[in-house]
Protein backbone atom coordinates (compact mmCIF):
# COMPACT_ATOMS: atom_id res chain seq x y z
CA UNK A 1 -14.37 13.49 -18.81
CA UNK A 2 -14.44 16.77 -20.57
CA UNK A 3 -15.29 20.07 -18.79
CA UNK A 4 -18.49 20.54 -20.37
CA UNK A 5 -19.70 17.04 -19.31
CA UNK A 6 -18.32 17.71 -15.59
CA UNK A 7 -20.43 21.35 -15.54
CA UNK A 8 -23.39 19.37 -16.60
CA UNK A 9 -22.82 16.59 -13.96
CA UNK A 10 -22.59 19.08 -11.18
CA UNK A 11 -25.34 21.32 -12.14
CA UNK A 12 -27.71 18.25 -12.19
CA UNK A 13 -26.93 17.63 -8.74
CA UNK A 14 -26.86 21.32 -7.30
CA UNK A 15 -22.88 21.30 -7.00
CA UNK A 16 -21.75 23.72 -9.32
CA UNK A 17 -19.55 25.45 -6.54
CA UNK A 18 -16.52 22.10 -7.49
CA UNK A 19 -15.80 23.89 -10.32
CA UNK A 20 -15.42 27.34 -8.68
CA UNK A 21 -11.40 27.39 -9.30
CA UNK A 22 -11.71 25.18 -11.93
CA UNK A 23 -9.43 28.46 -13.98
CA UNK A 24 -6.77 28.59 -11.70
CA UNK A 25 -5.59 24.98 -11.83
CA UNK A 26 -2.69 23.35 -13.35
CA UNK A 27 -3.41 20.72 -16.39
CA UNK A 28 -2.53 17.87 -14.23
CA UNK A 29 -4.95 19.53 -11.34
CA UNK A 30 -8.27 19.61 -13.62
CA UNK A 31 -7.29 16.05 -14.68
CA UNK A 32 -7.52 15.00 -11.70
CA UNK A 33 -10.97 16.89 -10.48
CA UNK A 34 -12.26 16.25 -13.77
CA UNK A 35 -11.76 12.06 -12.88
CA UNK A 36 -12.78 12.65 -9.34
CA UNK A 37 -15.94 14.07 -10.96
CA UNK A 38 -16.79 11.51 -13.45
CA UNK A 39 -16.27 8.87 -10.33
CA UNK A 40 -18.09 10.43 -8.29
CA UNK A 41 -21.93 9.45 -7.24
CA UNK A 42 -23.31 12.77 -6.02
CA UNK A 43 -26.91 11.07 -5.86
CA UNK A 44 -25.91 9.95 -1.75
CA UNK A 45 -25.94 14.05 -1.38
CA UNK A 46 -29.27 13.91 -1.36
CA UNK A 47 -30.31 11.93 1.64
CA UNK A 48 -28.32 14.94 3.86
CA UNK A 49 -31.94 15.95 4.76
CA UNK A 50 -32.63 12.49 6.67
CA UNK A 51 -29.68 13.44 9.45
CA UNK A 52 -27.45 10.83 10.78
CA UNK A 53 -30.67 8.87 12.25
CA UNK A 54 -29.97 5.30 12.28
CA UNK A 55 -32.53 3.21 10.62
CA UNK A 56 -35.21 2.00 12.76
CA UNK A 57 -34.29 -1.92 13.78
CA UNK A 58 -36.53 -4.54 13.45
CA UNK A 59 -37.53 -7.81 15.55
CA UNK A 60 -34.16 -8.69 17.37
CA UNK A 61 -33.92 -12.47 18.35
CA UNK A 62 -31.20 -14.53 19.03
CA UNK A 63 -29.52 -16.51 15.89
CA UNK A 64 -28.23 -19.85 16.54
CA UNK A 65 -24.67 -20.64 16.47
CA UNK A 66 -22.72 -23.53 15.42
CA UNK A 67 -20.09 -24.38 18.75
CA UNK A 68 -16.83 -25.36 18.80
CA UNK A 69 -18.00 -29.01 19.97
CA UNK A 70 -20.55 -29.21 17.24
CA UNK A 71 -17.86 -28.09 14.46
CA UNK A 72 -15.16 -30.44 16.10
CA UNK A 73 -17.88 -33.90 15.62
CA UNK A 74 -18.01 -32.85 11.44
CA UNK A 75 -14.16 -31.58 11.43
CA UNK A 76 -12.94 -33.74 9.02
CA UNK A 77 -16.16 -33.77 6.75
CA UNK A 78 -16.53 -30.08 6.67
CA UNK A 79 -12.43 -29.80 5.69
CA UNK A 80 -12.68 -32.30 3.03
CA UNK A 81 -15.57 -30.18 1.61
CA UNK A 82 -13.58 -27.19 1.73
CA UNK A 83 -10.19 -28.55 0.28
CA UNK A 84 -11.94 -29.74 -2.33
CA UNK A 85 -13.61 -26.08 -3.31
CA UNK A 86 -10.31 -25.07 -2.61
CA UNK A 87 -8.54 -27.20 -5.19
CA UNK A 88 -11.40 -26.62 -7.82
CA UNK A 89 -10.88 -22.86 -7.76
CA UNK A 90 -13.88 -22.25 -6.30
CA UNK A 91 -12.92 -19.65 -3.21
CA UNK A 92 -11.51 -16.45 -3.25
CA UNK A 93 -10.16 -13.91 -0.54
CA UNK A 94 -10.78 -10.09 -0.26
CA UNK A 95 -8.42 -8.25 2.26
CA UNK A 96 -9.96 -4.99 3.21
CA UNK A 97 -6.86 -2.96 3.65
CA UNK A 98 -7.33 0.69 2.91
CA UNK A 99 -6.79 1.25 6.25
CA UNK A 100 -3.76 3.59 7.53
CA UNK A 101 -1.98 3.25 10.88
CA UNK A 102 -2.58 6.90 12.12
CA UNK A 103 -4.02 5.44 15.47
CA UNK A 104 -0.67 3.08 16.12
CA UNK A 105 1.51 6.43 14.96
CA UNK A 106 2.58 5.21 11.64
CA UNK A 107 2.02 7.45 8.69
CA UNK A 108 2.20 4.19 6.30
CA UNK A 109 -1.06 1.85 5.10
CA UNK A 110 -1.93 -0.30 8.40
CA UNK A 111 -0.43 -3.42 6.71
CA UNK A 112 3.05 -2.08 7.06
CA UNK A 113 3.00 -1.58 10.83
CA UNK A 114 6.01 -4.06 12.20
CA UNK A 115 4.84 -5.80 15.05
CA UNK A 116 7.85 -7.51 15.20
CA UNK A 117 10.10 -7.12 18.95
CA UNK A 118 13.65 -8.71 17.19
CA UNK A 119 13.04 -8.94 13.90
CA UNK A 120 10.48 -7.30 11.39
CA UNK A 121 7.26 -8.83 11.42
CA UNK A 122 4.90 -6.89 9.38
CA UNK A 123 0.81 -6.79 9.67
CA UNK A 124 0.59 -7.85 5.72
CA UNK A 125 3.28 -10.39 6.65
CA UNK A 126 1.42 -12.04 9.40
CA UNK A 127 -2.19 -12.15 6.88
CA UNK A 128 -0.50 -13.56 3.53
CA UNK A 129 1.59 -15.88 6.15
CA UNK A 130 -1.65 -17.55 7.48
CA UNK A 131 -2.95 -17.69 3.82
CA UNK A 132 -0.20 -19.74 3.22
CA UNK A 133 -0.90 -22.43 5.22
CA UNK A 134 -4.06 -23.21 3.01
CA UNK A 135 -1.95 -23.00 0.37
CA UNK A 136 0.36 -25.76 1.52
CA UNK A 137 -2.47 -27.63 2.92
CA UNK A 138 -4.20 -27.89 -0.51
CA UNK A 139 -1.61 -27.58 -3.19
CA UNK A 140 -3.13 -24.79 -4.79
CA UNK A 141 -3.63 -20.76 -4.26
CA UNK A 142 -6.23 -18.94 -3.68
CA UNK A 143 -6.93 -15.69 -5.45
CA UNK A 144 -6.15 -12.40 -3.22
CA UNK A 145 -8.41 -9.60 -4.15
CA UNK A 146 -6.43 -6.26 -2.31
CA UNK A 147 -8.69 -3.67 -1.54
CA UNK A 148 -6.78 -0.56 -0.55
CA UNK A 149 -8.22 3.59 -0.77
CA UNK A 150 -6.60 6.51 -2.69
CA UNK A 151 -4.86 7.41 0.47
CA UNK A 152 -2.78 3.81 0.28
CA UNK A 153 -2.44 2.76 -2.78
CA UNK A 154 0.72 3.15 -3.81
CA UNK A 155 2.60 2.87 -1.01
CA UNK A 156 0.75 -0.60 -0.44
CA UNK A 157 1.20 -1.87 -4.16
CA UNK A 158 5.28 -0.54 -3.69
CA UNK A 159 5.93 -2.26 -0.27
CA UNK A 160 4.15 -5.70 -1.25
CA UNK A 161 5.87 -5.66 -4.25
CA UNK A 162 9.08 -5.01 -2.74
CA UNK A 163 9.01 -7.57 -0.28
CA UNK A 164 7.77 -10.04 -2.77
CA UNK A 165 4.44 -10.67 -1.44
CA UNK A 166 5.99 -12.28 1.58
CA UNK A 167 6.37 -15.62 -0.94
CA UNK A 168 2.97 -15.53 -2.10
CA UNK A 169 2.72 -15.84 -5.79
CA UNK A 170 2.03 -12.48 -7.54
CA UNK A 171 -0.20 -14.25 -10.12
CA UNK A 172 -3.15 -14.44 -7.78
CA UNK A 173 -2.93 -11.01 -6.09
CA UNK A 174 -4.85 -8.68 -7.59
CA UNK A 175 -5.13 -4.84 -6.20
CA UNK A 176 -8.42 -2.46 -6.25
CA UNK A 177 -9.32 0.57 -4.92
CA UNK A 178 -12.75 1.30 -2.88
CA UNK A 179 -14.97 3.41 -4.29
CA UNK A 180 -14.90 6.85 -2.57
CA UNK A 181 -17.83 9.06 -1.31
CA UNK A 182 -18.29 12.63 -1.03
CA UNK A 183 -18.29 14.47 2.21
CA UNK A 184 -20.90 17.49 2.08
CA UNK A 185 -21.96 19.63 4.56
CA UNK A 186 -25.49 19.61 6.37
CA UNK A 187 -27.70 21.04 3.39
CA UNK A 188 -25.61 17.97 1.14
CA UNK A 189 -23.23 20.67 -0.76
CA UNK A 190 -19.95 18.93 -1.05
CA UNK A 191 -17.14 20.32 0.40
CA UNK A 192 -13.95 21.31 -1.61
CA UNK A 193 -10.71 19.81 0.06
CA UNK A 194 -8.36 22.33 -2.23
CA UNK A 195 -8.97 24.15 -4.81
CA UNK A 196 -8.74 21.04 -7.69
CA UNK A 197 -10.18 18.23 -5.04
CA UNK A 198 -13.19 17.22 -3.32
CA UNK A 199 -13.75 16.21 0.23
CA UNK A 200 -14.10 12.21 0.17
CA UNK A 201 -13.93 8.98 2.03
CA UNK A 202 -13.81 5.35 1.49
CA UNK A 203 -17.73 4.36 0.86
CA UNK A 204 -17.37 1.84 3.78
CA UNK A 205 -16.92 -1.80 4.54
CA UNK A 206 -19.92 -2.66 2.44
CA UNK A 207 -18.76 -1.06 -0.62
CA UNK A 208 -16.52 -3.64 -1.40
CA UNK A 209 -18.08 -5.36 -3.62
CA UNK A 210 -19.33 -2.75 -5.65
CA UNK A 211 -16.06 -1.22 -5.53
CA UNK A 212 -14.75 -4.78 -6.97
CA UNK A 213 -17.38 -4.77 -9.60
CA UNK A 214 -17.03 -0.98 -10.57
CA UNK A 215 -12.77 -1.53 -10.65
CA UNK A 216 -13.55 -4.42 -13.55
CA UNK A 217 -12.35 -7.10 -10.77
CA UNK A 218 -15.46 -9.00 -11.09
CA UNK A 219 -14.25 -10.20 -14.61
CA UNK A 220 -11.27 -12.25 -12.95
CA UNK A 221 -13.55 -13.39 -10.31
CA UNK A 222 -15.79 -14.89 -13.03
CA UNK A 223 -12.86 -15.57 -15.71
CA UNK A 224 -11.56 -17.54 -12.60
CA UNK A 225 -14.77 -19.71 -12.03
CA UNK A 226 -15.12 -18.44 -8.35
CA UNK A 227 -17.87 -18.83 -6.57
CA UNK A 228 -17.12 -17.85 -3.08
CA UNK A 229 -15.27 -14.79 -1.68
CA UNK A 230 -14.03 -14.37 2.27
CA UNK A 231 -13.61 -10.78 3.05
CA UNK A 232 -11.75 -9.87 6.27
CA UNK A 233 -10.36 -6.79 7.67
CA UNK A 234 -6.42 -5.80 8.01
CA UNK A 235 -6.02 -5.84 11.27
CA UNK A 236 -6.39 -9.00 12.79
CA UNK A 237 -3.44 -10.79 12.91
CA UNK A 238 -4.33 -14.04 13.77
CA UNK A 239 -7.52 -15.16 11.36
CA UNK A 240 -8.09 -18.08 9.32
CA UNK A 241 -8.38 -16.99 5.51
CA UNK A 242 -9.87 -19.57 3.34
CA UNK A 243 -9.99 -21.99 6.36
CA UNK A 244 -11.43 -25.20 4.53
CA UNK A 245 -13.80 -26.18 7.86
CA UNK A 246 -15.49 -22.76 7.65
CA UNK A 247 -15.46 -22.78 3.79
CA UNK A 248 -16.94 -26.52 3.91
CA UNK A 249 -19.38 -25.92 6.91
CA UNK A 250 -20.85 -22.95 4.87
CA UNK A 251 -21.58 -24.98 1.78
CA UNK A 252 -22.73 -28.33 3.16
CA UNK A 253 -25.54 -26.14 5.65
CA UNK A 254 -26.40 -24.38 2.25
CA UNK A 255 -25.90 -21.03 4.44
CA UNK A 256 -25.75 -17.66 1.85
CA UNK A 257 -23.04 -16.70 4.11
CA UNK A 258 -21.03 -17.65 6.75
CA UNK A 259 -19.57 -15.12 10.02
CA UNK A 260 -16.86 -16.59 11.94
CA UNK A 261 -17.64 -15.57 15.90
CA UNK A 262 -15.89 -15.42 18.70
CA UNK A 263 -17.68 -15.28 22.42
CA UNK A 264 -17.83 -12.56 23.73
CA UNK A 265 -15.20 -11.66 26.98
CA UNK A 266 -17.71 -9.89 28.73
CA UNK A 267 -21.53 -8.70 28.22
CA UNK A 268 -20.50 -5.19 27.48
CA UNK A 269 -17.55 -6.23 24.88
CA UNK A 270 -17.25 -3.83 22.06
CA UNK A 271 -18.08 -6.02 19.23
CA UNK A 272 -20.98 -6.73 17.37
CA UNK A 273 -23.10 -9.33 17.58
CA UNK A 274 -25.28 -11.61 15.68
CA UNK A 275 -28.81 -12.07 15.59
CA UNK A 276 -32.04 -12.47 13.83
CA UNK A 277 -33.48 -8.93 12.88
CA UNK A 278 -37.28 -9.73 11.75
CA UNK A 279 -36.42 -13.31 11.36
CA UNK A 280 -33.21 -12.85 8.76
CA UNK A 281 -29.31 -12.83 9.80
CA UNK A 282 -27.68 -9.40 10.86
CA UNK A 283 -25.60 -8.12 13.49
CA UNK A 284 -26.42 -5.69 16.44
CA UNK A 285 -23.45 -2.86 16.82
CA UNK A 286 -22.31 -3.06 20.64
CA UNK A 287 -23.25 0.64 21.08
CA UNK A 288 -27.28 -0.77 20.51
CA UNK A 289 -26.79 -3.26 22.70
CA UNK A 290 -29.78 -2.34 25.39
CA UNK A 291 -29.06 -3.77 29.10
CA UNK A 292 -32.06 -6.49 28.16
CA UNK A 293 -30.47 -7.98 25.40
CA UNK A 294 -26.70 -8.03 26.91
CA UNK A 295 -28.72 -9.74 29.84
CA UNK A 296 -30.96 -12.06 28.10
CA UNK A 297 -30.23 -15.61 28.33
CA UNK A 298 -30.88 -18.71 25.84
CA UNK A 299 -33.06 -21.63 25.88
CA UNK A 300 -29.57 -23.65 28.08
CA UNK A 301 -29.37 -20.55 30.40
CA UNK A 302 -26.35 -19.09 28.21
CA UNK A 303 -26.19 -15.21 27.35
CA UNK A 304 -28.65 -15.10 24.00
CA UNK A 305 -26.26 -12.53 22.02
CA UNK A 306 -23.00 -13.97 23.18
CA UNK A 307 -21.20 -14.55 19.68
CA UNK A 308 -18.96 -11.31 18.61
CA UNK A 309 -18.06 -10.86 14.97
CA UNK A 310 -14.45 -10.79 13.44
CA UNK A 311 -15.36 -9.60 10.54
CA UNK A 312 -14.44 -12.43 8.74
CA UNK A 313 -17.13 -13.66 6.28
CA UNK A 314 -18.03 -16.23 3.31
CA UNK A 315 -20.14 -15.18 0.39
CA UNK A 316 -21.32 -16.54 -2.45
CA UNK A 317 -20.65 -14.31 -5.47
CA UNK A 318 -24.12 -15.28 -6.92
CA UNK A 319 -25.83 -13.34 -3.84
CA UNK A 320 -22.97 -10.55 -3.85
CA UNK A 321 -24.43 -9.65 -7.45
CA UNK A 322 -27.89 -9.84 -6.57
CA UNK A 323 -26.83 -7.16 -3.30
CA UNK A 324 -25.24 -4.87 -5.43
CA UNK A 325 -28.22 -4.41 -7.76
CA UNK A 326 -30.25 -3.13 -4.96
CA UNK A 327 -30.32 0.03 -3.42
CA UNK A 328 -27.88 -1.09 -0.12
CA UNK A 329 -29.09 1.07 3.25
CA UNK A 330 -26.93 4.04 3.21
CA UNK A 331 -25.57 5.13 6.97
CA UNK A 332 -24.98 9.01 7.23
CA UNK A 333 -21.77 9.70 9.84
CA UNK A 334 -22.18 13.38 11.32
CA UNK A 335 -18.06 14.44 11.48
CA UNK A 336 -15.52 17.42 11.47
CA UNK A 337 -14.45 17.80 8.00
CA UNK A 338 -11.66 20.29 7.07
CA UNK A 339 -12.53 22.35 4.03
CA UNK A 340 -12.03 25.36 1.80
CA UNK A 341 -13.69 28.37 2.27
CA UNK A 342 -15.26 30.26 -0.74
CA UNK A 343 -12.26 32.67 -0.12
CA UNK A 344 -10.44 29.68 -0.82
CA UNK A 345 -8.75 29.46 2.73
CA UNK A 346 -8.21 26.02 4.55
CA UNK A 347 -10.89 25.62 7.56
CA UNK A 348 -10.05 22.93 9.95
CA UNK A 349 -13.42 22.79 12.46
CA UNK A 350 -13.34 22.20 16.15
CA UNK A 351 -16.88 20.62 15.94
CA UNK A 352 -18.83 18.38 13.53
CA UNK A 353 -19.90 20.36 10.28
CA UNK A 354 -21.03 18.29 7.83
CA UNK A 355 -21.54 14.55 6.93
CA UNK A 356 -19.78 11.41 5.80
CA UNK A 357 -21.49 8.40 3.58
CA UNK A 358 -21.06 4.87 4.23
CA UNK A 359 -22.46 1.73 3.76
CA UNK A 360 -22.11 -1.54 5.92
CA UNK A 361 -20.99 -5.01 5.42
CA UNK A 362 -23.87 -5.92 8.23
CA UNK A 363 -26.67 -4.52 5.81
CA UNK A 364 -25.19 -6.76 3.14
CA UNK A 365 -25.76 -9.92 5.32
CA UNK A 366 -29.18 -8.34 6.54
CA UNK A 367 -30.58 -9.07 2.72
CA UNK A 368 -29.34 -12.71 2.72
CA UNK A 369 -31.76 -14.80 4.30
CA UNK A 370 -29.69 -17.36 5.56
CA UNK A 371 -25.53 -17.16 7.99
CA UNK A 372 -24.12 -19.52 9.52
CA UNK A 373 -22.68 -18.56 12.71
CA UNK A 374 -19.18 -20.34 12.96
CA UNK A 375 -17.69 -20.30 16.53
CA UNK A 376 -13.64 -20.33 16.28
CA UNK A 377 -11.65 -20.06 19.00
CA UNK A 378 -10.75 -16.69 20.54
CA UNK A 379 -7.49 -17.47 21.20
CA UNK A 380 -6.42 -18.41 18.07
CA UNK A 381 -7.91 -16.16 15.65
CA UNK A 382 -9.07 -13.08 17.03
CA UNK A 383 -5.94 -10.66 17.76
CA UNK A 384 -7.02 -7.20 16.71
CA UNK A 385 -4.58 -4.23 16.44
CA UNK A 386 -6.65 -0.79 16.71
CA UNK A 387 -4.65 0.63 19.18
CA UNK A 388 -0.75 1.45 20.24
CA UNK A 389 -1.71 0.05 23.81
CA UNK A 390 -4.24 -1.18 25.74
CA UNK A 391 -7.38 -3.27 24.70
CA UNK A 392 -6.89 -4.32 21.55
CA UNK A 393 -3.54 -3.22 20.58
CA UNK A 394 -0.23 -3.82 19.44
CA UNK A 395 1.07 -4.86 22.85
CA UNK A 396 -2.10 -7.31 23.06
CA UNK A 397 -1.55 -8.93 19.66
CA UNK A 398 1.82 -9.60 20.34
CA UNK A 399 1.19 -11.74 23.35
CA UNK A 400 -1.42 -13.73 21.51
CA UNK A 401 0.81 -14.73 18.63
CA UNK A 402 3.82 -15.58 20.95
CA UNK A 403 0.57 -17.87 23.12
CA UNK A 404 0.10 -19.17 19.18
CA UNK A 405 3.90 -20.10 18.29
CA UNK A 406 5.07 -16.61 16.68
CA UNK A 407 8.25 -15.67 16.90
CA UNK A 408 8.37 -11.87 16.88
């Protein structure tokens, strides 16, 4: 993008202020604001005026689930099904993994966090290792989509690389980045990280897929002849990628998308949890969950929202393209965000100033109108790391994979 394009860009959007020190930058410096620029979607500035009001829910009702026992009388049909998408080429994986490990003290992407207690045993390891088992299972790989931010990029594509993909084969790993969004202050201007950069964040869990399609990915998706992608997050150690059951359960209930669930540990767990909103699929963040619908109990007497998500899910690309040519519900997160004054001094605030733009995987099931709701076993595939210690945590994790056969 030239300069003159970038000026008119701005200007159209009321964010001519970028360009302020646009003269005292280095070639490689306005290169690089004049990319971040062009990339940049400065129309999400404009909803600043709504606030960070959540959008008013609808209906909730409880969603039925499938149970373990259910799952366990159709095992074997259900895993046929899958293998058999498997084999054809028909299923893809998306690892969310732009992620870094501030939180467990690591400076590096989340992925490279050793979890190991005698040996190295790395977070990417422990993913691509479970992965594998569908590959020896079936005979055949399935295609890894990457998705990793600006922030991880290269130190992600270096260490995988370097440690050879943990024997996955290279040919069916493909890296993107997420699409980022600006971070603006209340009125929507955006704020300036340094003189030749913007303020911005990932877009997101739910702008995966339009971060796939806007990276060119989607050509190898369809080049590839798949037809179903399962996305899941970095930093659960223990999920099933690809599992053939949940891939074969999915299709045969002609479900637009599948959520593998877990029950919950206690009323007041903080996961999400699925339901009906106005009769369609979606998932109720634990922080909404009202003391009446953490109580309420089922038809058998059970808790009615008792099924946590992983965020592990199955979609069919078909539906993934329809999503993305909608406008997708856009969540504004009120945040401190450091910036540069007009003097062009750093400012690093004590309270929230301004606002970040997301948008949400849960929105993208909310405009399917069908999920199936595919119970796993906690002990087996939910082992979260978010934390150094505690709840949730490195320390946790580690016990559950040593319970599952690990050797750390």
């Amino acid at each position: 993008m030239k300069y003159e394009e970038a000026l008119k860009k701005v200007t159209e959007y009321g964010q001519e202020h970028v360009l302020q020190f646009f003269a005292e930058l280095s070639g490689d410096e306005k290169e690089t604001l004049l990319g971040q620029i062009e990339q940049t979607d400065f129309s999400v500035l404009a909803k600043a005026s709504q606030g960070d009001k959540e959008h008013n829910r609808g209906v909730i009702t409880p969603i039925p689930a499938m149970k373990l026992s259910e799952i366990e009388g159709k095992k074997e049909l259900y895993t046929e099904k899958g293998i058999e998408m498997i084999r054809a080429g028909k299923v893809g994986a998306v690892l969310l993994a732009g992620g870094m490990g501030t939180r467990l003290g690591s400076d590096n992407p989340k992925g490279m966090y050793n979890i190991g207690l005698t040996k190295e045993v790395y977070i990417f390891e422990r993913i691509i290792r479970n992965l594998l088992d569908v590959v020896e299972l079936t005979g055949c790989y399935v295609h890894l989509f990457i998705m990793t931010s600006e922030k991880n990029h290269e130190k992600t594509v270096a260490f995988l690389k370097e440690k050879k993909f943990f024997g996955y084969d290279e040919n069916y790993v493909t890296f993107f980045l997420q699409d980022m969004a600006p971070a603006s202050d209340y009125s929507g201007k955006v704020y300036m990280e340094t003189k030749g950069l913007m303020s911005a964040s990932p877009n997101g869990n739910g702008g995966w897929f339009s971060s796939m399609k806007r990276g060119g990915v989607l050509d190898i998706v369809h080049k590839a002849g798949i037809e179903w992608l399962n996305i899941f997050a970095v930093d659960n150690v223990l999920q099933r990628i690809a599992d053939p059951c949940f891939v074969g359960a999915t299709a045969i209930n002609n479900c637009a998308v599948g959520a593998k669930v877990i029950r919950k540990a206690a009323p007041d767990e903080k996961v999400g949890v699925m339901c009906l909103e106005d009769g369609r699929p979606s998932i109720v963040e634990y922080y909404e969950l009202t003391e009446e619908l953490m109580n309420a109990k089922d038809a058998s007497g059970e808790p009615a929202y008792n099924y946590g998500v992983i965020l592990n899910y199955l979609f069919r690309v078909n539906d993934l393209e329809e999503i993305v040519s909608k406008e997708m519900p856009l969540h504004i997160v009120e945040k401190k965000i450091p910036y540069l004054s007009e003097a062009g001094e750093t400012v690093k605030p004590e309270t929230p100033n301004g606002y970040k733009y997301e948008s949400l995987v849960l929105d993208m099931i909310h405009m399917l109108d069908s999920c199936l709701v595919f119970e796993v076993v906690r002990e087996k595939e939910f082992a979260p790391i978010k934390n150094a210690t505690g709840v949730d945590s490195v320390e946790s994790a580690r016990e559950l994979l040593k319970l599952n056969g690990v050797e750390l």
